[in-house]
Structures are given as C-alpha cells and as structure tokens.
C-alpha atoms as a PDB file:
ATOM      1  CA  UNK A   1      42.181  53.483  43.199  1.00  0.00           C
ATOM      2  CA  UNK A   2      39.996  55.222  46.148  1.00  0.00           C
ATOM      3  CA  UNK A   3      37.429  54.201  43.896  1.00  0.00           C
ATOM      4  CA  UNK A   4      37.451  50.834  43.948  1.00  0.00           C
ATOM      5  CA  UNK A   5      35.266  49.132  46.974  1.00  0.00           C
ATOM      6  CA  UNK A   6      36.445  46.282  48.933  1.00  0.00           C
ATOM      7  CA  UNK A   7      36.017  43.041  47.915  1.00  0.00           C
ATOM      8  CA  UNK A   8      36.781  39.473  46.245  1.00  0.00           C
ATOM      9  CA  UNK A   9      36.306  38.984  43.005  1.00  0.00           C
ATOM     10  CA  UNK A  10      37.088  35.429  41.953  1.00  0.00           C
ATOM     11  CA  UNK A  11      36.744  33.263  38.895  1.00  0.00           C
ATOM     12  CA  UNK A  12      36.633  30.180  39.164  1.00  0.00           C
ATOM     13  CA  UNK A  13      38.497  28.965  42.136  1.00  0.00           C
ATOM     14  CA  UNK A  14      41.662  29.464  40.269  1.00  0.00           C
ATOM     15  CA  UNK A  15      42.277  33.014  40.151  1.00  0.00           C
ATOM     16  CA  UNK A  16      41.292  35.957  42.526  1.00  0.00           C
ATOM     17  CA  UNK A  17      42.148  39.762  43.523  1.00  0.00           C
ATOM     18  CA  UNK A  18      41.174  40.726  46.837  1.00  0.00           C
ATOM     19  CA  UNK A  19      40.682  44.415  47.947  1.00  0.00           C
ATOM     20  CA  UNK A  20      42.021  46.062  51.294  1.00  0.00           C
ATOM     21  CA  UNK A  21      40.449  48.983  52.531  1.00  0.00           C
ATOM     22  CA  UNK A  22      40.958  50.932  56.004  1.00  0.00           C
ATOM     23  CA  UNK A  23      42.926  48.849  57.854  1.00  0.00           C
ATOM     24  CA  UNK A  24      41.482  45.538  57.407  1.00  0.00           C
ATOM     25  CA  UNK A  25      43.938  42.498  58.003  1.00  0.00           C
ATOM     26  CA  UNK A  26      45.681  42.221  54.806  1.00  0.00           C
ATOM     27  CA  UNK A  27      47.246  38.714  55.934  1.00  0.00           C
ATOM     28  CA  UNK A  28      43.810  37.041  56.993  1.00  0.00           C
ATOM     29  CA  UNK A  29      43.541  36.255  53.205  1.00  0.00           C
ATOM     30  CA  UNK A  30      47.174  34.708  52.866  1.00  0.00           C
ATOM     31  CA  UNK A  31      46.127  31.571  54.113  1.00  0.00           C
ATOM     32  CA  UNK A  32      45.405  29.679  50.712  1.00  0.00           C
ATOM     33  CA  UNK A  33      48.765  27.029  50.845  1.00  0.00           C
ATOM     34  CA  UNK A  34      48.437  26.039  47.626  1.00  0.00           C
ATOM     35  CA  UNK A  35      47.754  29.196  45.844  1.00  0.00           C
ATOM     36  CA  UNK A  36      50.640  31.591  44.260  1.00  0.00           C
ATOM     37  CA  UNK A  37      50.444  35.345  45.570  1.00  0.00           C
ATOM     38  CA  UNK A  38      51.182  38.668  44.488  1.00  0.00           C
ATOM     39  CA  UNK A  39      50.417  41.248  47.390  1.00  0.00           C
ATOM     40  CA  UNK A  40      51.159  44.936  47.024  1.00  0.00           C
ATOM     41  CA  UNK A  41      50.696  46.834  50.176  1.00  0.00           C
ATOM     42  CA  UNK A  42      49.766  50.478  48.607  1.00  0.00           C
ATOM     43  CA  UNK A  43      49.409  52.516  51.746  1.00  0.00           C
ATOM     44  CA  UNK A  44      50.374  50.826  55.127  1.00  0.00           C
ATOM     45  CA  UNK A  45      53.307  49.976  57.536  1.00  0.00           C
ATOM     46  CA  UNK A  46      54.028  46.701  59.707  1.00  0.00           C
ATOM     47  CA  UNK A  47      56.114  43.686  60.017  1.00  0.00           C
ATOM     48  CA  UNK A  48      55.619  40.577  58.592  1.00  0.00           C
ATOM     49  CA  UNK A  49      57.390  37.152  58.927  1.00  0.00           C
ATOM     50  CA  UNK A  50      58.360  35.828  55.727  1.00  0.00           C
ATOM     51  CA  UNK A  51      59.777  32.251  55.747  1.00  0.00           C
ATOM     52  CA  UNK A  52      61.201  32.675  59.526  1.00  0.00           C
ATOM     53  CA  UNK A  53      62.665  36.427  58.725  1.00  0.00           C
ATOM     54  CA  UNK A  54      60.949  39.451  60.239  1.00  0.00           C
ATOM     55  CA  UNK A  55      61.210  42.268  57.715  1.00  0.00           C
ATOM     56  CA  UNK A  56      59.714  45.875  58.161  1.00  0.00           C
ATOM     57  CA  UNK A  57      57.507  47.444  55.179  1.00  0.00           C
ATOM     58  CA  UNK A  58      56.698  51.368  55.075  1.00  0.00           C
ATOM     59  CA  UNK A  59      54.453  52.029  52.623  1.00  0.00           C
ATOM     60  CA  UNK A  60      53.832  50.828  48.399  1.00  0.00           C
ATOM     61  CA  UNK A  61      55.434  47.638  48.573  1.00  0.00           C
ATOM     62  CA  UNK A  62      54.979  44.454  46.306  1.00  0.00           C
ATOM     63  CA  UNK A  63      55.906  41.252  47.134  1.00  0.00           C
ATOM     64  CA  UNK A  64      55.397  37.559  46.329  1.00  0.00           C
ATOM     65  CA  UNK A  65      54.612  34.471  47.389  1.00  0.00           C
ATOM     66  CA  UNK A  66      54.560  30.645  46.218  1.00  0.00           C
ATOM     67  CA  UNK A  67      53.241  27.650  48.043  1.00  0.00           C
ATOM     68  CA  UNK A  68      54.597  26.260  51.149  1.00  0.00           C
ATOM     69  CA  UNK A  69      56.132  29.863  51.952  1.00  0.00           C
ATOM     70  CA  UNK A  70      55.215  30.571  55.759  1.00  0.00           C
ATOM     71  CA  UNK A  71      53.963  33.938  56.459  1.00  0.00           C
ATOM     72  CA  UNK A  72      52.666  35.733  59.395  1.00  0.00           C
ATOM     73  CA  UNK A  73      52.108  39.163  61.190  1.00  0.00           C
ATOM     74  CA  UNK A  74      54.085  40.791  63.539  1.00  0.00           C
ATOM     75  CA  UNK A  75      52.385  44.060  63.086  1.00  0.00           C
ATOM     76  CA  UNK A  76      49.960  45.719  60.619  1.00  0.00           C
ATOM     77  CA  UNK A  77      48.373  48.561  59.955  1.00  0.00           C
ATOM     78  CA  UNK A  78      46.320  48.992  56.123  1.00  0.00           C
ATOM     79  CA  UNK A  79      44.738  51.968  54.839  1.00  0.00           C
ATOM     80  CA  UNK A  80      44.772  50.025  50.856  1.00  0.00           C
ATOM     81  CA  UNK A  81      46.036  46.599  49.599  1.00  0.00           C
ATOM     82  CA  UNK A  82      45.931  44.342  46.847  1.00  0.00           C
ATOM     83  CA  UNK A  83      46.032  39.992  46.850  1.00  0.00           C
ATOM     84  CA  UNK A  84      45.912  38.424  43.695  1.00  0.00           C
ATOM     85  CA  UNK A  85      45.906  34.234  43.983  1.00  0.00           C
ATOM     86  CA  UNK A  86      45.885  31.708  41.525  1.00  0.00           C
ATOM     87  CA  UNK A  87      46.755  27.895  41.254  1.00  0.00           C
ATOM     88  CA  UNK A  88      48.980  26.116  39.134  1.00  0.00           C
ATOM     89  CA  UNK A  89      46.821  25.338  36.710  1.00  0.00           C
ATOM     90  CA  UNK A  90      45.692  28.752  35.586  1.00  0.00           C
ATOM     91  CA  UNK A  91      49.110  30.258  34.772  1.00  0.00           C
ATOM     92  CA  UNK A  92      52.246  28.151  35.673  1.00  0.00           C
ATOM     93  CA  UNK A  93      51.716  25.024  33.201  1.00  0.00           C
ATOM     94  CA  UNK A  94      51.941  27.533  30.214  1.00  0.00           C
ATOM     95  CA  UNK A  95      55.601  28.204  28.875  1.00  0.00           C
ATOM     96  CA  UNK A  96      57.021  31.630  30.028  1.00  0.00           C
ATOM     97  CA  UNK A  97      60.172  33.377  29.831  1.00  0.00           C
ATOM     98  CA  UNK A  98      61.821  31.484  32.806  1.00  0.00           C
ATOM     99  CA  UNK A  99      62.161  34.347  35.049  1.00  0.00           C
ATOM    100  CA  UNK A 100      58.348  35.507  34.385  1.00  0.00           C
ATOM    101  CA  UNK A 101      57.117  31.906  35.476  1.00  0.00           C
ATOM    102  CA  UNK A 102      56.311  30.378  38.445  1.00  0.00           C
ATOM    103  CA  UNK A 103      59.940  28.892  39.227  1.00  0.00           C
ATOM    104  CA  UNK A 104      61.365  32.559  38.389  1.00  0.00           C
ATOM    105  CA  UNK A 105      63.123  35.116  40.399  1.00  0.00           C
ATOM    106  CA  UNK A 106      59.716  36.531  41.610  1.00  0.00           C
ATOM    107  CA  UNK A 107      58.267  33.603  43.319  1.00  0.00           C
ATOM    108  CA  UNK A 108      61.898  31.679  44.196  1.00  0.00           C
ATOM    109  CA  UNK A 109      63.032  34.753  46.235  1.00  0.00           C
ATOM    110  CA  UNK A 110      63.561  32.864  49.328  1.00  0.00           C
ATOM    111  CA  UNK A 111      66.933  34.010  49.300  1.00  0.00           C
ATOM    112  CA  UNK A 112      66.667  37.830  49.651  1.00  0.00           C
ATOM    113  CA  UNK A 113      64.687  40.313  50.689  1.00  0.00           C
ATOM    114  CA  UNK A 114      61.311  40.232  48.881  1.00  0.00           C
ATOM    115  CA  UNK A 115      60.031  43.633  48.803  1.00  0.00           C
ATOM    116  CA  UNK A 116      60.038  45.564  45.663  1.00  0.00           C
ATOM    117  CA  UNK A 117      59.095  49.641  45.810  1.00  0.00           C
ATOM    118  CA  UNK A 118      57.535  50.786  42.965  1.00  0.00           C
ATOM    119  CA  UNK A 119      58.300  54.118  41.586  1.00  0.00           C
ATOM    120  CA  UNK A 120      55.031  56.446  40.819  1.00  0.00           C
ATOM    121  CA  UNK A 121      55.196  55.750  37.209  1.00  0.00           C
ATOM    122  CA  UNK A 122      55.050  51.695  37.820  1.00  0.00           C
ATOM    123  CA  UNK A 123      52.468  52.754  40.097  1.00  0.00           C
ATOM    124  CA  UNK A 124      50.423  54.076  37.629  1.00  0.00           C
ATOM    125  CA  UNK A 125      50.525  50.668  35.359  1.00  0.00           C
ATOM    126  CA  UNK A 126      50.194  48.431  38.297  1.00  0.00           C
ATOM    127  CA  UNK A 127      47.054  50.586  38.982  1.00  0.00           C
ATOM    128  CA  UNK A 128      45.479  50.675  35.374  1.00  0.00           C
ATOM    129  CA  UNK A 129      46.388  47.010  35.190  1.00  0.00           C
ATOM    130  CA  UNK A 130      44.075  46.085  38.141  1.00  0.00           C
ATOM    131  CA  UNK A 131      41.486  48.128  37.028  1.00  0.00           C
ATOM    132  CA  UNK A 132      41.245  46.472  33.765  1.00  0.00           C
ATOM    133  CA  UNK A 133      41.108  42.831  35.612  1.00  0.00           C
ATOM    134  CA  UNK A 134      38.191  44.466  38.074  1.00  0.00           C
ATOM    135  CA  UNK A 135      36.904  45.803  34.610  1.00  0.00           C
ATOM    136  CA  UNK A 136      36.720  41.859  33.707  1.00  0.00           C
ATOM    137  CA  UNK A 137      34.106  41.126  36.344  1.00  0.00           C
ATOM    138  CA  UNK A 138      31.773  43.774  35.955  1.00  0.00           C
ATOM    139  CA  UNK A 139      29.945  41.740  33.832  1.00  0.00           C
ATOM    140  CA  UNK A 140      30.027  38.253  31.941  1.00  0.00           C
ATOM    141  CA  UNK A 141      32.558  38.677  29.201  1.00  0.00           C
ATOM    142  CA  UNK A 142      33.749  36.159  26.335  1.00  0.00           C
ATOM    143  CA  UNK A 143      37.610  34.466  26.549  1.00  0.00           C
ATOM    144  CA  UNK A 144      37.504  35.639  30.509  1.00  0.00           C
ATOM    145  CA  UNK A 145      40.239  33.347  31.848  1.00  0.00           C
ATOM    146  CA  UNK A 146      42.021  34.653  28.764  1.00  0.00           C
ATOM    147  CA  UNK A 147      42.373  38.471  29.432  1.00  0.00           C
ATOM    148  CA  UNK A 148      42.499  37.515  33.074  1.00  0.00           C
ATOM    149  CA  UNK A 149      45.634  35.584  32.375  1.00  0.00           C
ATOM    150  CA  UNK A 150      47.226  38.480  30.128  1.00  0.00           C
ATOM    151  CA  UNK A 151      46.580  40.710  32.638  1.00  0.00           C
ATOM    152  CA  UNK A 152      48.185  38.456  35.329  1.00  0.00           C
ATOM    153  CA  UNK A 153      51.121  38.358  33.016  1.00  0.00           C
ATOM    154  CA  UNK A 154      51.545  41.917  32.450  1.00  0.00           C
ATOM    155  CA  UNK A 155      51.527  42.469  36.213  1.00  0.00           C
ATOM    156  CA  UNK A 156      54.350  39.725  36.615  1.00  0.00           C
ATOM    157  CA  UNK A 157      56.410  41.291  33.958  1.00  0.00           C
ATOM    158  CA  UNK A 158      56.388  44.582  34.648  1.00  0.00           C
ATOM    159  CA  UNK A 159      57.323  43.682  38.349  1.00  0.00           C
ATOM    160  CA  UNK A 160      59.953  41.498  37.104  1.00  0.00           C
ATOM    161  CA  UNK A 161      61.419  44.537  35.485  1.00  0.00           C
ATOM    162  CA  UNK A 162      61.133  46.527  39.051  1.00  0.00           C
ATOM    163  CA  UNK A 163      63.100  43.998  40.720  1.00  0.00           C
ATOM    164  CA  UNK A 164      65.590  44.144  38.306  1.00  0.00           C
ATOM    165  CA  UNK A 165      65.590  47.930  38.040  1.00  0.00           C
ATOM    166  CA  UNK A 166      66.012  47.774  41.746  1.00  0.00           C
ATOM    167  CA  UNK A 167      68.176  44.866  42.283  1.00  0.00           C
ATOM    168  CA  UNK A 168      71.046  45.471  44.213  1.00  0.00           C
ATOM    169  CA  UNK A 169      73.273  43.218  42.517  1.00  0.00           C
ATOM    170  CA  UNK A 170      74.239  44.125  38.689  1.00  0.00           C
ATOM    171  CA  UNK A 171      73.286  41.403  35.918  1.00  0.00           C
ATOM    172  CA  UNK A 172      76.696  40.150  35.828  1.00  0.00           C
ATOM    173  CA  UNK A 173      78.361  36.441  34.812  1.00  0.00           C
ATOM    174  CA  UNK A 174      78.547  35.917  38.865  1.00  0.00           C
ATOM    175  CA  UNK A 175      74.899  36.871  39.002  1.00  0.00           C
ATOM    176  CA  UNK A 176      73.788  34.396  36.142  1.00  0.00           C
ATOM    177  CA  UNK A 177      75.574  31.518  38.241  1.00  0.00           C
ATOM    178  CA  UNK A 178      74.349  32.691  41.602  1.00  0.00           C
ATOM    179  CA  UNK A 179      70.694  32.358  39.814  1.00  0.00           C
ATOM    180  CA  UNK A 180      71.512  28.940  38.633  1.00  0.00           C
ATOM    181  CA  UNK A 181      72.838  27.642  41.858  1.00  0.00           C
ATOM    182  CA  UNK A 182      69.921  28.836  43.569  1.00  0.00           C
ATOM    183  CA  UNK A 183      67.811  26.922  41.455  1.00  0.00           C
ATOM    184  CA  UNK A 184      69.835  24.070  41.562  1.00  0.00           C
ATOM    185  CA  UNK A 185      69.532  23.674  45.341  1.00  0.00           C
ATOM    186  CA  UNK A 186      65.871  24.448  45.178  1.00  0.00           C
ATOM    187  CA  UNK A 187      65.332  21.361  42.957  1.00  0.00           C
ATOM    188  CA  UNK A 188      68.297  19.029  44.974  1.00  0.00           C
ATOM    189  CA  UNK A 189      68.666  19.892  48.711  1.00  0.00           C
ATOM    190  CA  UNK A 190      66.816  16.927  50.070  1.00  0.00           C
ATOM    191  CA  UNK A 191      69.555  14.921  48.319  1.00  0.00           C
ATOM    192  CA  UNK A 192      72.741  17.107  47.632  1.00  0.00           C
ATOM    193  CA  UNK A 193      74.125  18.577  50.966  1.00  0.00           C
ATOM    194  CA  UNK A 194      77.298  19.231  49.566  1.00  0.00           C
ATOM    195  CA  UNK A 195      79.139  22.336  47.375  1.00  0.00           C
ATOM    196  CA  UNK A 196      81.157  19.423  45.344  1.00  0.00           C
ATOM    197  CA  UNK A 197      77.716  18.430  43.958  1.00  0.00           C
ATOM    198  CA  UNK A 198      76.746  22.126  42.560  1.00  0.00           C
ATOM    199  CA  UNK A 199      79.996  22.643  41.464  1.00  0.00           C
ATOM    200  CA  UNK A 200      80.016  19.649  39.227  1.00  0.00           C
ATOM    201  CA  UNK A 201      76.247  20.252  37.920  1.00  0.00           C
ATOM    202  CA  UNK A 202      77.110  24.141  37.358  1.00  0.00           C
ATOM    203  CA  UNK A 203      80.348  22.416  35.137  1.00  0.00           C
ATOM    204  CA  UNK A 204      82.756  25.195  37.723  1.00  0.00           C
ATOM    205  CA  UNK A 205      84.779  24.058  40.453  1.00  0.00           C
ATOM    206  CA  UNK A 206      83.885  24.805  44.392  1.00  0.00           C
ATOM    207  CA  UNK A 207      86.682  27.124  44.998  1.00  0.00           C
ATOM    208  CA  UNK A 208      85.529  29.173  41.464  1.00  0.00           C
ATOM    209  CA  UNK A 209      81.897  28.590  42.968  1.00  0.00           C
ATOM    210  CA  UNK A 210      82.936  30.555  46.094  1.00  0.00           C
ATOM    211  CA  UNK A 211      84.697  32.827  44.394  1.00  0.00           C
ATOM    212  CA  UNK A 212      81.947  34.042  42.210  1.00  0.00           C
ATOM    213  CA  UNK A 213      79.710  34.323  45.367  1.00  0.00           C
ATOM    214  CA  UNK A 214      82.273  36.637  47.376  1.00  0.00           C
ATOM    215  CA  UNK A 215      82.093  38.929  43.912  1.00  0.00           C
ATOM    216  CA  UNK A 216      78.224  39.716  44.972  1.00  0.00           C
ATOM    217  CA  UNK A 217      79.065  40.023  48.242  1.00  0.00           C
ATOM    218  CA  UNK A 218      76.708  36.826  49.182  1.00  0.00           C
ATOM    219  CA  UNK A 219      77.293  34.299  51.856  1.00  0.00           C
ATOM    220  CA  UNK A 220      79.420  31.100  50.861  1.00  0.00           C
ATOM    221  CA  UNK A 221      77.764  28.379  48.448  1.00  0.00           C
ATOM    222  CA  UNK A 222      77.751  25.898  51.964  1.00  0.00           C
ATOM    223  CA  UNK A 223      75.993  28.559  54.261  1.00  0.00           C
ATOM    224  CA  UNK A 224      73.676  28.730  50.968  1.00  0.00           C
ATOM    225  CA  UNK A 225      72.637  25.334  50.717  1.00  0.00           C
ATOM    226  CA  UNK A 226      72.201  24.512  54.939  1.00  0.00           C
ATOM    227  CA  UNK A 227      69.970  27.805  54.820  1.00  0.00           C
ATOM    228  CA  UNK A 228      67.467  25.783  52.718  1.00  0.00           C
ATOM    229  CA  UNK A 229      67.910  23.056  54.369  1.00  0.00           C
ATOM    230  CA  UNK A 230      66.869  24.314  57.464  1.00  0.00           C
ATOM    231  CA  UNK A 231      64.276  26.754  56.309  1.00  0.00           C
ATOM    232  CA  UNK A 232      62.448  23.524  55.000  1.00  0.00           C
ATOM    233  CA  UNK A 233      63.179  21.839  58.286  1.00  0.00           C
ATOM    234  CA  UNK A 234      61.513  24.839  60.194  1.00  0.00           C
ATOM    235  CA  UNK A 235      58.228  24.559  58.093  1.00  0.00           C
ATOM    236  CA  UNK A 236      57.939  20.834  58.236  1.00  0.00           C
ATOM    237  CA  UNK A 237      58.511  21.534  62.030  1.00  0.00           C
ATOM    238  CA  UNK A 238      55.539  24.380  62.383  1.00  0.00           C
ATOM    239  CA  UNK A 239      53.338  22.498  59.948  1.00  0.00           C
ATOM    240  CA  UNK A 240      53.509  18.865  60.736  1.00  0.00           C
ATOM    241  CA  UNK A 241      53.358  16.381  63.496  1.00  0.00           C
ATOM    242  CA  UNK A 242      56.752  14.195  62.042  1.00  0.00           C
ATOM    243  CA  UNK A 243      59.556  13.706  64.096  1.00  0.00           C
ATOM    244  CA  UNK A 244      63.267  15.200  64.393  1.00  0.00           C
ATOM    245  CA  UNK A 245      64.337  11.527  63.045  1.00  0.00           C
ATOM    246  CA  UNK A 246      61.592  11.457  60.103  1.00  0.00           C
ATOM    247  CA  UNK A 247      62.190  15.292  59.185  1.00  0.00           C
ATOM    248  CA  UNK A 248      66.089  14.177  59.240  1.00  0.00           C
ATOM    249  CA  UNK A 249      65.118  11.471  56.955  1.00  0.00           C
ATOM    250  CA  UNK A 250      63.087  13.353  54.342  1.00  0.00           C
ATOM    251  CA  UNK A 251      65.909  15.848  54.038  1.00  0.00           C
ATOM    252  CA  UNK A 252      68.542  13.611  53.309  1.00  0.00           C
ATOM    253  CA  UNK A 253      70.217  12.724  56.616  1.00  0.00           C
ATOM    254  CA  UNK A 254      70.161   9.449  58.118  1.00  0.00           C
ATOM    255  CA  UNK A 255      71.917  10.340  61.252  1.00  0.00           C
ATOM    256  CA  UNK A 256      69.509  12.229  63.128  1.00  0.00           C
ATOM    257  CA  UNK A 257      72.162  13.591  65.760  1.00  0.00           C
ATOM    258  CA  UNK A 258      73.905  15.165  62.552  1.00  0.00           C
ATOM    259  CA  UNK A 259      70.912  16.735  60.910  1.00  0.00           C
ATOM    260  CA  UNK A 260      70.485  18.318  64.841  1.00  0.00           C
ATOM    261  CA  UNK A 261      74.137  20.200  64.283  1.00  0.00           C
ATOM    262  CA  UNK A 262      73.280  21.268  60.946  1.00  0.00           C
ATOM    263  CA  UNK A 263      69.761  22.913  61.994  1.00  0.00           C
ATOM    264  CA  UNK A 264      71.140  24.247  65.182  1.00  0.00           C
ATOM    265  CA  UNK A 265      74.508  26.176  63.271  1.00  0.00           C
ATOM    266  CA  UNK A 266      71.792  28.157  61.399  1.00  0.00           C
ATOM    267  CA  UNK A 267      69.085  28.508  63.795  1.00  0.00           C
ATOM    268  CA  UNK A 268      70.742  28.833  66.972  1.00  0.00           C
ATOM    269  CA  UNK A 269      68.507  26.080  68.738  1.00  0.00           C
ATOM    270  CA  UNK A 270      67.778  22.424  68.334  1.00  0.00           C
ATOM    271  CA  UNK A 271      64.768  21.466  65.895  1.00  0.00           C
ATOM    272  CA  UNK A 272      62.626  20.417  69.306  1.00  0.00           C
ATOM    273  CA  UNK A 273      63.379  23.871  70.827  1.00  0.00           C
ATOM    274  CA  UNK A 274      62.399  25.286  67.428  1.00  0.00           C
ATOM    275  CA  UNK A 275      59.255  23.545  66.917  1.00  0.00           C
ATOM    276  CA  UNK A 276      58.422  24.232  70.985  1.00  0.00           C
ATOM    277  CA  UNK A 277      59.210  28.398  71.233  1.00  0.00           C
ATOM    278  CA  UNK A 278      57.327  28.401  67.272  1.00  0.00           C
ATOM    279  CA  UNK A 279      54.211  26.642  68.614  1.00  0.00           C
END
C-alpha cells in the first residue's frame, strides 16, 4: 500500500477513508462523535484509551468504533494507517446479518479487548479491498455509494470472521447467551440494574445465568451490568456539564448517594473525583 498517498477521500459526508502516512496523528481524525469507525493501524505502536481502558497496540491491528465511544492517546507513533467513517444512514439502516451490522459484535465490543491481528493472508484482502474503494474515487463513477457500500461490507465481514477466528472464547451455548445478555444490557441498563431482570428476559434463571458466565471464564452477570453502568456514567461525566444527581437520574437511580457506591465499587473514586482527575 506504499503506494497510496495520504489523504481523505470522502463522499458525501457520509462515508470516508482517511490515509496515515509517517507518523502523522492517527487519532486527530477520531473526533467525528457521530460517525462509526473502522481503524487499522498497519505499521505503528502506542497506547490508546478506549472507553476508560488503556490498552497497548504493536503493530497491524484493526479495531472499531461506534458513537459515543471515548477515545484518546496515551502514546503514538504511525509509519501507515487506515480510518474509514460513515453515518447511520449510509450502512446501518439496511438489514444485515446481525453480527455484520452496526449493533454486532464488531462495533458493541465494549466488553473486551478490541483489537483484532490480522494474519498476512487477511492482510492481503483488507489491502485489495481498500484499494478498490480508493479505485472508486479516482474518477466519477455510476452506482458510487453502491460499490462503496459493498466494499464497506466486505471489509466488515471479513473482519468479523478474524475476530471470530481469533476469539478467545469458543462459539459455544454459554457464548450465544453471554452475546445475548450483552445486548440485553446495552439496550436496558438505564432501567434494569438488576441480574433477576436478564435472567427473566434471557427465559434462564440468575444462578444458571452465572453459571454459564463462570464456563467462559467472564466476570459475574452483576459486575457485568454496573460496568456499563458506570462506563456510561464516566462519559456523561467527561462530556457534559450535568450533575452527580441528574447523571444518577438518567441512569436509573433516584438516590443519588446510592448511584455514588455503585460508581465508586467499579471505579475506585467518587463520580466528582472522576470527572475532576479526567478534566
């Protein structure tokens, strides 16, 4: 790809791919809240913090972000990267396989690390994949947002099929309901606070619930569910001006002194120390 020059090439204000070359700042393009992003750091090293979580890269990594995810850098250093965004609108209102779309394992990995390495050979078709989308801007083309939104799918599939190649925990009857739990609390934590209330919606009981989560070696179902909690407390924290008491509120707690114990279990200080040593 040494042939490829640096650059944005965007259509439409709904889709774009970004090119990295010689240690630019990869991150000073990650700043677009409401776009969906697939970054793949070819050849580099750092740290970045992803969601509150400091994890290490060395490099050809690929990972992925939705909106609302907080991410920043610890340390960088870029010799070649690629950022493709796009909105809502230009891929996610289609129907996908579920774990392809935009509330699939690859953008809903808040849970886990969310590196993937790709091997040479899905280096190669990541690499001839971009250059066909680059190929699309070369010059004005028929059915563009078309073959820019196959391509975009190919890319998602095939790195759907890394993480799963890659995944440390086996497709297994305790993975299935680990995947449906997590998406259950991503649609219900502001309201359900409780492992009674996935239980019953997953049609198991808690103790089988916690039982199928010590199989995968995973935290408990309760340490699950506050870890959301609080991550979404921490960004509302960083990125707005509301209160302890109104955060509380829009999480589900009406006792703010509560919601305090909750946030301070998982994050080892108060959500006004938080938001003080953050900012």
């Amino acid at each position: 790809m040494s042939n490829i020059e640096k650059g944005v090439y965007s259509f439409k204000n709904v889709f774009s791919l970004k090119t990295i070359k010689t240690d630019d700042e990869a991150i000073d393009y990650l700043d677009e809240k409401e776009c969906f992003k697939m970054v793949w750091i070819r050849k580099g090293n750092g740290v970045y913090n992803i969601n509150f979580e400091d994890y290490e890269f060395k490099e050809n990594i690929l990972f992925f972000l939705s909106p609302g995810q907080t991410l920043s850098v610890k340390k960088e250093s870029v010799e070649e990267a690629y950022v493709i965004s796009f909105v809502e609108d230009f891929y996610c209102l289609e129907v996908h396989d579920a774990n392809v779309g935009c509330n699939g394992v690859l953008f809903n990995n808040i849970y886990e690390n969310p590196f993937i390495s790709p091997s040479k050979k899905n280096t190669k078709r990541l690499v001839s994949i971009l250059q066909k989308i680059i190929g699309e801007f070369s010059k004005e083309k028929a059915a563009k947002h078309d073959m820019l939104h196959a391509y975009l799918k190919q890319m998602l599939v095939y790195s759907l099929r890394m993480k799963d190649e890659y995944s440390e925990i086996n497709n297994t009857i305790e993975t299935e309901l680990f995947r449906n739990f997590s998406v259950l609390v991503e649609q219900n934590f502001k309201n359900f606070h409780k492992v009674n209330d996935y239980a019953k919606l997953l049609g198991v009981s808690p103790k089988s619930l916690t039982k199928h989560f010590n199989n995968i070696g995973s935290q408990t179902p309760g340490d699950f569910i506050r870890k959301r909690i609080v991550l979404e407390a921490k960004r509302r924290l960083v990125f707005t001006k509301k209160s302890v008491k109104e955060i509380a509120f829009d999480l589900g707690y009406n006792d703010p002194l509560y919601f305090t114990r909750v946030f301070k279990k998982d994050a080892k200080l108060s959500p006004s120390q938080f938001r003080k040593n953050f900012l």
